[in-house]
N, C-alpha and C. Protein backbone atom coordinates (compact mmCIF):
# COMPACT_ATOMS: atom_id res chain seq x y z
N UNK A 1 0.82 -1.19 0.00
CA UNK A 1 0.00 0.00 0.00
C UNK A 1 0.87 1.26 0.00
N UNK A 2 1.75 1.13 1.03
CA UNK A 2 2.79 2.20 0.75
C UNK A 2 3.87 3.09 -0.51
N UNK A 3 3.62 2.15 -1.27
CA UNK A 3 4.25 1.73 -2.31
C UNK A 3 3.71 2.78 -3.56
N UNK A 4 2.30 1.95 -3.35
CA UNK A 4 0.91 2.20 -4.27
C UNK A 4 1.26 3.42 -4.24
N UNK A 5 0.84 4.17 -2.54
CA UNK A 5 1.10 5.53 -2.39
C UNK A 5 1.96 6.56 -2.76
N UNK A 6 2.95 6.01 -1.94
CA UNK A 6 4.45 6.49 -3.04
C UNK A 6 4.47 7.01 -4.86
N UNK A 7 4.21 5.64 -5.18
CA UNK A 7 4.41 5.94 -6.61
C UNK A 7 2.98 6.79 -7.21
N UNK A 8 1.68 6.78 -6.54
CA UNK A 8 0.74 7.89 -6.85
C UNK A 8 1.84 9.60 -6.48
N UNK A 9 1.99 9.45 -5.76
CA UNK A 9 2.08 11.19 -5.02
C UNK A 9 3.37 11.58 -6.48
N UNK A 10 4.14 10.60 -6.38
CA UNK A 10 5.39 10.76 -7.84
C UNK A 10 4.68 10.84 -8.98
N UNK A 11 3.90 10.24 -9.32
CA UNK A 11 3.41 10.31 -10.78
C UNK A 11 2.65 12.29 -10.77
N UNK A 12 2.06 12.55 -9.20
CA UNK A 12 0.72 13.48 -9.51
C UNK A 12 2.17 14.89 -9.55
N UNK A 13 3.19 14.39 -8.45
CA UNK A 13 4.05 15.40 -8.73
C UNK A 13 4.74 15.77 -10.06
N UNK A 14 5.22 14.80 -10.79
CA UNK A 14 5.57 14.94 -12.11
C UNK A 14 4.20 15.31 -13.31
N UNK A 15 3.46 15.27 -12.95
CA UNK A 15 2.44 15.64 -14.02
C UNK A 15 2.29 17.27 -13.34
N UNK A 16 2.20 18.25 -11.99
CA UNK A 16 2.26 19.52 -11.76
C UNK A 16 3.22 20.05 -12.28
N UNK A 17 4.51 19.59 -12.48
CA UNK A 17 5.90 20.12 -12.94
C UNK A 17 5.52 20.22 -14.60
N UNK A 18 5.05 19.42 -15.07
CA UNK A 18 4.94 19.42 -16.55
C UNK A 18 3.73 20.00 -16.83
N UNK A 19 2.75 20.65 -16.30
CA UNK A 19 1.50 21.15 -16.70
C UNK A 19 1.86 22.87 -16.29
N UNK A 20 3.53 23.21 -15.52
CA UNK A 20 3.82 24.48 -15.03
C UNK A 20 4.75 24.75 -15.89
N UNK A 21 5.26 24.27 -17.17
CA UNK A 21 6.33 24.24 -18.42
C UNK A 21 5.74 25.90 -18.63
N UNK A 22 7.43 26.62 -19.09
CA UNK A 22 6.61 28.05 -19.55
C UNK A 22 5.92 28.05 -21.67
N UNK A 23 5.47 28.37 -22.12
CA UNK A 23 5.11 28.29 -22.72
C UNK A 23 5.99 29.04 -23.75
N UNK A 24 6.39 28.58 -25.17
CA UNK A 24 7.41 28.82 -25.37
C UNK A 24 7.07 30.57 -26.59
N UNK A 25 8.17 31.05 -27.12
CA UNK A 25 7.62 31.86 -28.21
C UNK A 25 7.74 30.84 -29.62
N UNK A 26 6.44 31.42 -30.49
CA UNK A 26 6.18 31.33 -31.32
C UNK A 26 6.43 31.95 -32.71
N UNK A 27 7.43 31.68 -33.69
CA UNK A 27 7.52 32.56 -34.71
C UNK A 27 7.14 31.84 -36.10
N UNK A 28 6.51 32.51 -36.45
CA UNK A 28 5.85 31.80 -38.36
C UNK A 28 6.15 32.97 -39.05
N UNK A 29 7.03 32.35 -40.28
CA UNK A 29 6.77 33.35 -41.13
C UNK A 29 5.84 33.07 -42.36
N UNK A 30 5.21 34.67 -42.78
CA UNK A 30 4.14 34.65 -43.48
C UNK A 30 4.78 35.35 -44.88
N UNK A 31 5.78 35.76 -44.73
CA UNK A 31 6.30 36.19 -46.14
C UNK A 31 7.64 36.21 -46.37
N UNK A 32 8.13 34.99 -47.12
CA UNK A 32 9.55 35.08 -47.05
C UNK A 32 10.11 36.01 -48.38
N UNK A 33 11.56 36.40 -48.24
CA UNK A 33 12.30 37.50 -49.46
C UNK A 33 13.40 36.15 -49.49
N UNK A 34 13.23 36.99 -51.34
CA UNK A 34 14.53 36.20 -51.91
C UNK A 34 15.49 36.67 -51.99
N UNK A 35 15.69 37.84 -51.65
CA UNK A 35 17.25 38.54 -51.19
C UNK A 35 17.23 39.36 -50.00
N UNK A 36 18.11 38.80 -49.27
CA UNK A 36 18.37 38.91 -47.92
C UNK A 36 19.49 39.68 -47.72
N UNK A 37 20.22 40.46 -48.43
CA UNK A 37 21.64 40.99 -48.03
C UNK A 37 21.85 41.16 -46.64
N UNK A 38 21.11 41.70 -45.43
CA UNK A 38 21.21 42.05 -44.06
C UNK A 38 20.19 41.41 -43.56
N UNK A 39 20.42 40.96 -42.36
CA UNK A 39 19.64 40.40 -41.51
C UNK A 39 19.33 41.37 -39.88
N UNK A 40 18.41 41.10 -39.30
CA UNK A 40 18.31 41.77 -38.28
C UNK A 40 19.11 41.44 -36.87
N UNK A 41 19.75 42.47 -36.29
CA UNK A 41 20.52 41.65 -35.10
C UNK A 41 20.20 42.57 -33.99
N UNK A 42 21.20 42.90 -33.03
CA UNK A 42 20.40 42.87 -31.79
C UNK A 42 21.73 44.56 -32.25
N UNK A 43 21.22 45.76 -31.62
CA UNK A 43 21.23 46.76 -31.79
C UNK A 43 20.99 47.73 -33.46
N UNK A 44 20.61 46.98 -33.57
CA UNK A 44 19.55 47.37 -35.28
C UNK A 44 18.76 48.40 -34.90
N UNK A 45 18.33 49.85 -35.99
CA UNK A 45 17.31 50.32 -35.45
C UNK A 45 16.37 49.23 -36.49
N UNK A 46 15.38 49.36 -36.28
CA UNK A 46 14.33 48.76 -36.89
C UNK A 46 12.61 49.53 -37.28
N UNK A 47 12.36 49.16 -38.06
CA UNK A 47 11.18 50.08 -38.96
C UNK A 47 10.06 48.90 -39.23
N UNK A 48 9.06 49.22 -38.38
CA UNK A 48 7.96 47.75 -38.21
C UNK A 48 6.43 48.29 -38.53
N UNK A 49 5.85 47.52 -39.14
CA UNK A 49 4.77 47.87 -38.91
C UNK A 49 4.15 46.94 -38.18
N UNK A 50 2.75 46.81 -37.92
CA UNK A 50 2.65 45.59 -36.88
C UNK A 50 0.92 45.70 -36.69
N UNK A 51 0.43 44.38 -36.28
CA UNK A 51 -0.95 44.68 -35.37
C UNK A 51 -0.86 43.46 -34.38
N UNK A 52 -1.59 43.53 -33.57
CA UNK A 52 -1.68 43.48 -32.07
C UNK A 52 -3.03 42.31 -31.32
N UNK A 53 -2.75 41.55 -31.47
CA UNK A 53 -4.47 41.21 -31.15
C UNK A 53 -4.31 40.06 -29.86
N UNK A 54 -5.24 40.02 -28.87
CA UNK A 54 -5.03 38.85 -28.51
C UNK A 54 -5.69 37.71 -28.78
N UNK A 55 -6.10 36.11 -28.18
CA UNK A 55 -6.12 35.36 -28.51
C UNK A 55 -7.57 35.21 -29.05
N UNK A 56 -8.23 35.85 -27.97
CA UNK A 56 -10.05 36.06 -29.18
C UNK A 56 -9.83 36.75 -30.50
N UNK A 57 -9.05 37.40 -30.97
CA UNK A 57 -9.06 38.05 -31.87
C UNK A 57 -9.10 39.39 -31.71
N UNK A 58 -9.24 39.94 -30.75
CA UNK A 58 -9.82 41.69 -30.40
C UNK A 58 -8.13 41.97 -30.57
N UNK A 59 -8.08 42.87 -31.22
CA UNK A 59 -6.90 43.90 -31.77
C UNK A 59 -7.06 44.96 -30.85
N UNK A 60 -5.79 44.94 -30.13
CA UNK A 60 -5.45 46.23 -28.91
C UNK A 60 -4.52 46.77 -29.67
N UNK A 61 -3.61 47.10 -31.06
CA UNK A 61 -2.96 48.04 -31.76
C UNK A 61 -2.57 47.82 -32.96
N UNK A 62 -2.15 48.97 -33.45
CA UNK A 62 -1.81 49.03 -35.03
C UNK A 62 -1.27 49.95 -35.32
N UNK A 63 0.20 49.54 -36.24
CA UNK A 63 0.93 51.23 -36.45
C UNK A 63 0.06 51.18 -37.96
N UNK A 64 -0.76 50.75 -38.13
CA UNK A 64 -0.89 50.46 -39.72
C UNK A 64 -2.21 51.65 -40.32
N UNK A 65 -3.25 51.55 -39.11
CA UNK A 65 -4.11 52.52 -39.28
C UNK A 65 -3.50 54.34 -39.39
N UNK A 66 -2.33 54.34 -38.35
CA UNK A 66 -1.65 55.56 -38.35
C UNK A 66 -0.99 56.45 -39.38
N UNK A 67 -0.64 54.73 -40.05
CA UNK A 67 0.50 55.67 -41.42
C UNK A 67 1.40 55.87 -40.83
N UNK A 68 2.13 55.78 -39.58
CA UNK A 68 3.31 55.53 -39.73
C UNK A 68 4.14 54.42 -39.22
N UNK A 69 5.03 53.70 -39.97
CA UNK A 69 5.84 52.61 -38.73
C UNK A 69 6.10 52.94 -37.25
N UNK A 70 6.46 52.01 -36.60
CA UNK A 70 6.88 51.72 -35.26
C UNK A 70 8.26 51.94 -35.61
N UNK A 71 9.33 52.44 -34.89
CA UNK A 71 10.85 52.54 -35.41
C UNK A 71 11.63 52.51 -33.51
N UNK A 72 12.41 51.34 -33.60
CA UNK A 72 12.96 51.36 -32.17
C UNK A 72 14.68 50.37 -32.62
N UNK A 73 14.67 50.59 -31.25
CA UNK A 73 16.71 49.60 -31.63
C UNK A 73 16.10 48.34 -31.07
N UNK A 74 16.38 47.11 -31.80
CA UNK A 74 16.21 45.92 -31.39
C UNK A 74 17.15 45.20 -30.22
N UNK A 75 16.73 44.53 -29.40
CA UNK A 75 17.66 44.10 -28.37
C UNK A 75 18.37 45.14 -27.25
N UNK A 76 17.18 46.27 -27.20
CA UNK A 76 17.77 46.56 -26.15
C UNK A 76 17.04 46.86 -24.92
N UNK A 77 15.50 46.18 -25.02
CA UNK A 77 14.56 46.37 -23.80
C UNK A 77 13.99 47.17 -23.91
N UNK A 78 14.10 48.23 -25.40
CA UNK A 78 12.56 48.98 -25.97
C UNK A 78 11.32 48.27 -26.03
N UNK A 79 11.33 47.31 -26.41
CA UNK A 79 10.25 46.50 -26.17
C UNK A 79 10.08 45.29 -25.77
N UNK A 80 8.58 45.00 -25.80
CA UNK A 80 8.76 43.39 -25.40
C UNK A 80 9.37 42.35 -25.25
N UNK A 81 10.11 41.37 -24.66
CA UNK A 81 10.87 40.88 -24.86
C UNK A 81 10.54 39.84 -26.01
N UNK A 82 9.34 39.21 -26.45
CA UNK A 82 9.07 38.48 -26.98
C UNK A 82 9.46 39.18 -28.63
N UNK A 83 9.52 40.60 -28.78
CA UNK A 83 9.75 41.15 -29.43
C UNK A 83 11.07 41.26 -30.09
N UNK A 84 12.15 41.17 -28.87
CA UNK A 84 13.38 41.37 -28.81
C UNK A 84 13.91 40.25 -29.47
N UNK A 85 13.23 39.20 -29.08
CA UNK A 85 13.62 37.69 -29.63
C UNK A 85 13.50 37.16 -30.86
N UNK A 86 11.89 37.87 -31.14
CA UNK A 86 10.88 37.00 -32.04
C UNK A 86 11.25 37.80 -33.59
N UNK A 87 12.09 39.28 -33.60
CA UNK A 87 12.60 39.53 -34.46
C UNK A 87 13.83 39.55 -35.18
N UNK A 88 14.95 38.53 -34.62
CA UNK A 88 16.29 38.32 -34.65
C UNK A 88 16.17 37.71 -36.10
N UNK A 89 17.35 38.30 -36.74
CA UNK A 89 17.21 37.28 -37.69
C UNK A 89 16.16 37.10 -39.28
N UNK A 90 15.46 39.07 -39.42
CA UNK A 90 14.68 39.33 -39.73
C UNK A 90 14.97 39.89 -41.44
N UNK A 91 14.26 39.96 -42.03
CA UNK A 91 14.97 40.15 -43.50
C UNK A 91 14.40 41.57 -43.85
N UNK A 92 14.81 42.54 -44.44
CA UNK A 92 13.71 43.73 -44.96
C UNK A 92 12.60 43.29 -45.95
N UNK A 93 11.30 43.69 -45.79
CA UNK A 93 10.20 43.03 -46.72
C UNK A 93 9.58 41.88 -46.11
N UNK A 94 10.36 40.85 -44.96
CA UNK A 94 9.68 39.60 -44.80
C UNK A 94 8.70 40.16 -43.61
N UNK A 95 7.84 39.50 -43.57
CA UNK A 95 6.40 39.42 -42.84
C UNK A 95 5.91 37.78 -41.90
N UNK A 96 6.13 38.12 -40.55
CA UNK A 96 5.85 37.05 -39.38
C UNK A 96 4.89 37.16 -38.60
N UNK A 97 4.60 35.88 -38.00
CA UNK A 97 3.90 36.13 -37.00
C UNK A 97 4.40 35.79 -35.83
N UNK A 98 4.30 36.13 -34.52
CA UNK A 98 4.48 36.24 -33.04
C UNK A 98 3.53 35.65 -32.54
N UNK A 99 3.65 34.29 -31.75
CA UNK A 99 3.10 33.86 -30.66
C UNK A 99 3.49 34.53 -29.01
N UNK A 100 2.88 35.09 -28.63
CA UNK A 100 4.53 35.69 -27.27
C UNK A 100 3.09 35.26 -26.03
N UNK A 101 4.18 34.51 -25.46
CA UNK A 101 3.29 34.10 -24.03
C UNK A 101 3.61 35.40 -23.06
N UNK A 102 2.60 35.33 -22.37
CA UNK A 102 2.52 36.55 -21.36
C UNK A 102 3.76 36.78 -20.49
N UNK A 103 4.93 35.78 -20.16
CA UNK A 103 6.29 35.82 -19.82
C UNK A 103 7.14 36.75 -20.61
N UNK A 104 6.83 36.78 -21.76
CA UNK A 104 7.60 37.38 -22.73
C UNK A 104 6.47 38.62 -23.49
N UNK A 105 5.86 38.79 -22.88
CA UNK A 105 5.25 40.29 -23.34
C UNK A 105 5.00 41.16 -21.88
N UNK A 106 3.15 41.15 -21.47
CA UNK A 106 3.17 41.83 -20.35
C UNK A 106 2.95 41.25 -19.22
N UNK A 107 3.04 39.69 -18.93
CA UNK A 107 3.31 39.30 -17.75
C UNK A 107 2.09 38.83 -17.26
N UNK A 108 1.62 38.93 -16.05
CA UNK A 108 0.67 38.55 -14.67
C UNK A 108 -0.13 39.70 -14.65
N UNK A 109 0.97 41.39 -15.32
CA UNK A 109 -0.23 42.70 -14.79
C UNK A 109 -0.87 42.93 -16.13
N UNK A 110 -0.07 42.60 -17.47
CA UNK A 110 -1.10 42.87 -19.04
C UNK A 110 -1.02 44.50 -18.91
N UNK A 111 -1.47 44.89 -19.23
CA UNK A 111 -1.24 46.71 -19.47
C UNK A 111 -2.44 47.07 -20.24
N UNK A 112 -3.13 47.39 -18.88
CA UNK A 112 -4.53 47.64 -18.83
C UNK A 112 -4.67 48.94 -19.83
N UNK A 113 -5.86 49.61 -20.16
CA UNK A 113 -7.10 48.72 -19.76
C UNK A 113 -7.14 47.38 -21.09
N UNK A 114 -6.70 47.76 -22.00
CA UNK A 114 -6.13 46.83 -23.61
C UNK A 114 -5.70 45.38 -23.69
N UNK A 115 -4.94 45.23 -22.35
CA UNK A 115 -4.18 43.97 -22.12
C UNK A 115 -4.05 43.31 -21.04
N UNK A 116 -4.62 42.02 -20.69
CA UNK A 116 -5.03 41.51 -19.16
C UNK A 116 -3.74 40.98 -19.00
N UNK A 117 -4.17 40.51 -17.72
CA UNK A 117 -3.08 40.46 -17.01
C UNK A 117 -2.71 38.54 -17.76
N UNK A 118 -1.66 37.79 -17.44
CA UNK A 118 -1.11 36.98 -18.44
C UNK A 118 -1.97 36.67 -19.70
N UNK A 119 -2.14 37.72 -20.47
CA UNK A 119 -2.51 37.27 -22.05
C UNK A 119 -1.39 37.15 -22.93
N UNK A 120 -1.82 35.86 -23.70
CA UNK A 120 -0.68 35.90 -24.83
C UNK A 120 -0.88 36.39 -26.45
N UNK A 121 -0.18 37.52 -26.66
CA UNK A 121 -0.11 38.51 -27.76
C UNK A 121 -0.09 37.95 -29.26
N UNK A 122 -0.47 38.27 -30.24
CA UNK A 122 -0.03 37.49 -31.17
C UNK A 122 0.36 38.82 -31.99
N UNK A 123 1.10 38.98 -32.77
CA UNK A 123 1.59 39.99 -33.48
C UNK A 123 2.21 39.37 -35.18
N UNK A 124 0.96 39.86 -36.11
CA UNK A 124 1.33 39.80 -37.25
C UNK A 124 2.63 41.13 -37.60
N UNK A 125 3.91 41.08 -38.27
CA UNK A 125 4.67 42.15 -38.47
C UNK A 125 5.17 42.02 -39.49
N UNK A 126 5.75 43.37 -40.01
CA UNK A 126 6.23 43.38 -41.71
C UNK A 126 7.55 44.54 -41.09
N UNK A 127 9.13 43.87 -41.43
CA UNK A 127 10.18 44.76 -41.24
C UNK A 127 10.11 45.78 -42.77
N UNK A 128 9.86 46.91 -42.32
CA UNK A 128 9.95 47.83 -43.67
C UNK A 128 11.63 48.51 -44.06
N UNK A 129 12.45 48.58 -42.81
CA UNK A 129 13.95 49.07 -43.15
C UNK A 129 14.41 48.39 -41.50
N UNK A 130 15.98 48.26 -42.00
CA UNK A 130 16.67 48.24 -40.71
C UNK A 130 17.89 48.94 -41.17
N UNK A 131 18.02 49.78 -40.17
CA UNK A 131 19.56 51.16 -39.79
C UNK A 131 20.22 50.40 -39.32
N UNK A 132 21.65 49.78 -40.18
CA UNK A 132 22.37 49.21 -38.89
C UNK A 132 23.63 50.44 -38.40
N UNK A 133 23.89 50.71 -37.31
CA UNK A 133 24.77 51.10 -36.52
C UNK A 133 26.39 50.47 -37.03
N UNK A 134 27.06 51.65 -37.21
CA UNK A 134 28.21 51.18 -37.56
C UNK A 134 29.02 51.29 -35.99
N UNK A 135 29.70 49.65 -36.18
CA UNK A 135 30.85 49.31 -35.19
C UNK A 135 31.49 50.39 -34.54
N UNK A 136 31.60 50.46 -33.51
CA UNK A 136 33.00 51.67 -33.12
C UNK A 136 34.22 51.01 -32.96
């Protein structure tokens, strides 16, 4: 019986550990380029357009309605981290999508009133230019 017991409480513990896995990021691309001369790296400025939605579908942003891009340096905690990640490696012209679990966007607090607290973001994006920074 002890035994029985034992190996229940092990099995229920290993199934909590694996049902608490973080959820990973997600990247698809939706438009690949056939010439790539530069790629995106981590102090790039970068020129994005983007929309925003979460998992029902309700769209909390868009640089797209504005007319103008989003323009920030990649990799340096301007934005999201899921952001920071999910655009490495990015081509001018190509177009992705972003899975970003709430670890890697806004967390447990979401950034009200638009974004609850652990929602996971999905972000269709199109790189329109990247500035790279020359070496010092």
């Amino acid at each position: 019986m002890r035994v029985y017991l034992l190996l229940t409480v092990t099995l229920l513990s290993l199934a909590a550990v694996n049902g608490a896995e973080k959820k990973k990021l997600q990247i698809g691309i939706k438009k690949r380029v056939d010439n790539c001369p530069i790629k995106s790296r981590k102090g790039d400025v970068l020129n994005m357009h983007y929309t925003g939605k979460l998992e029902d579908g309700t769209e909390f942003d868009s640089s797209i309605p504005r007319g103008r891009p989003f323009t920030f340096t990649l990799g340096t905690g301007q934005v999201i981290k899921g952001w920071d990640q999910g655009l490495l490696g990015m081509c001018k012209g190509e177009k992705r999508k972003l899975v970003i679990p709430a670890e890697l966007g806004y967390g447990d607090r979401g950034a009200p009133p638009k974004i609850p607290g652990g929602a996971t973001l999905i972000f269709e994006v199109e790189l329109l230019s990247i500035e790279r920074r020359s070496e010092l």
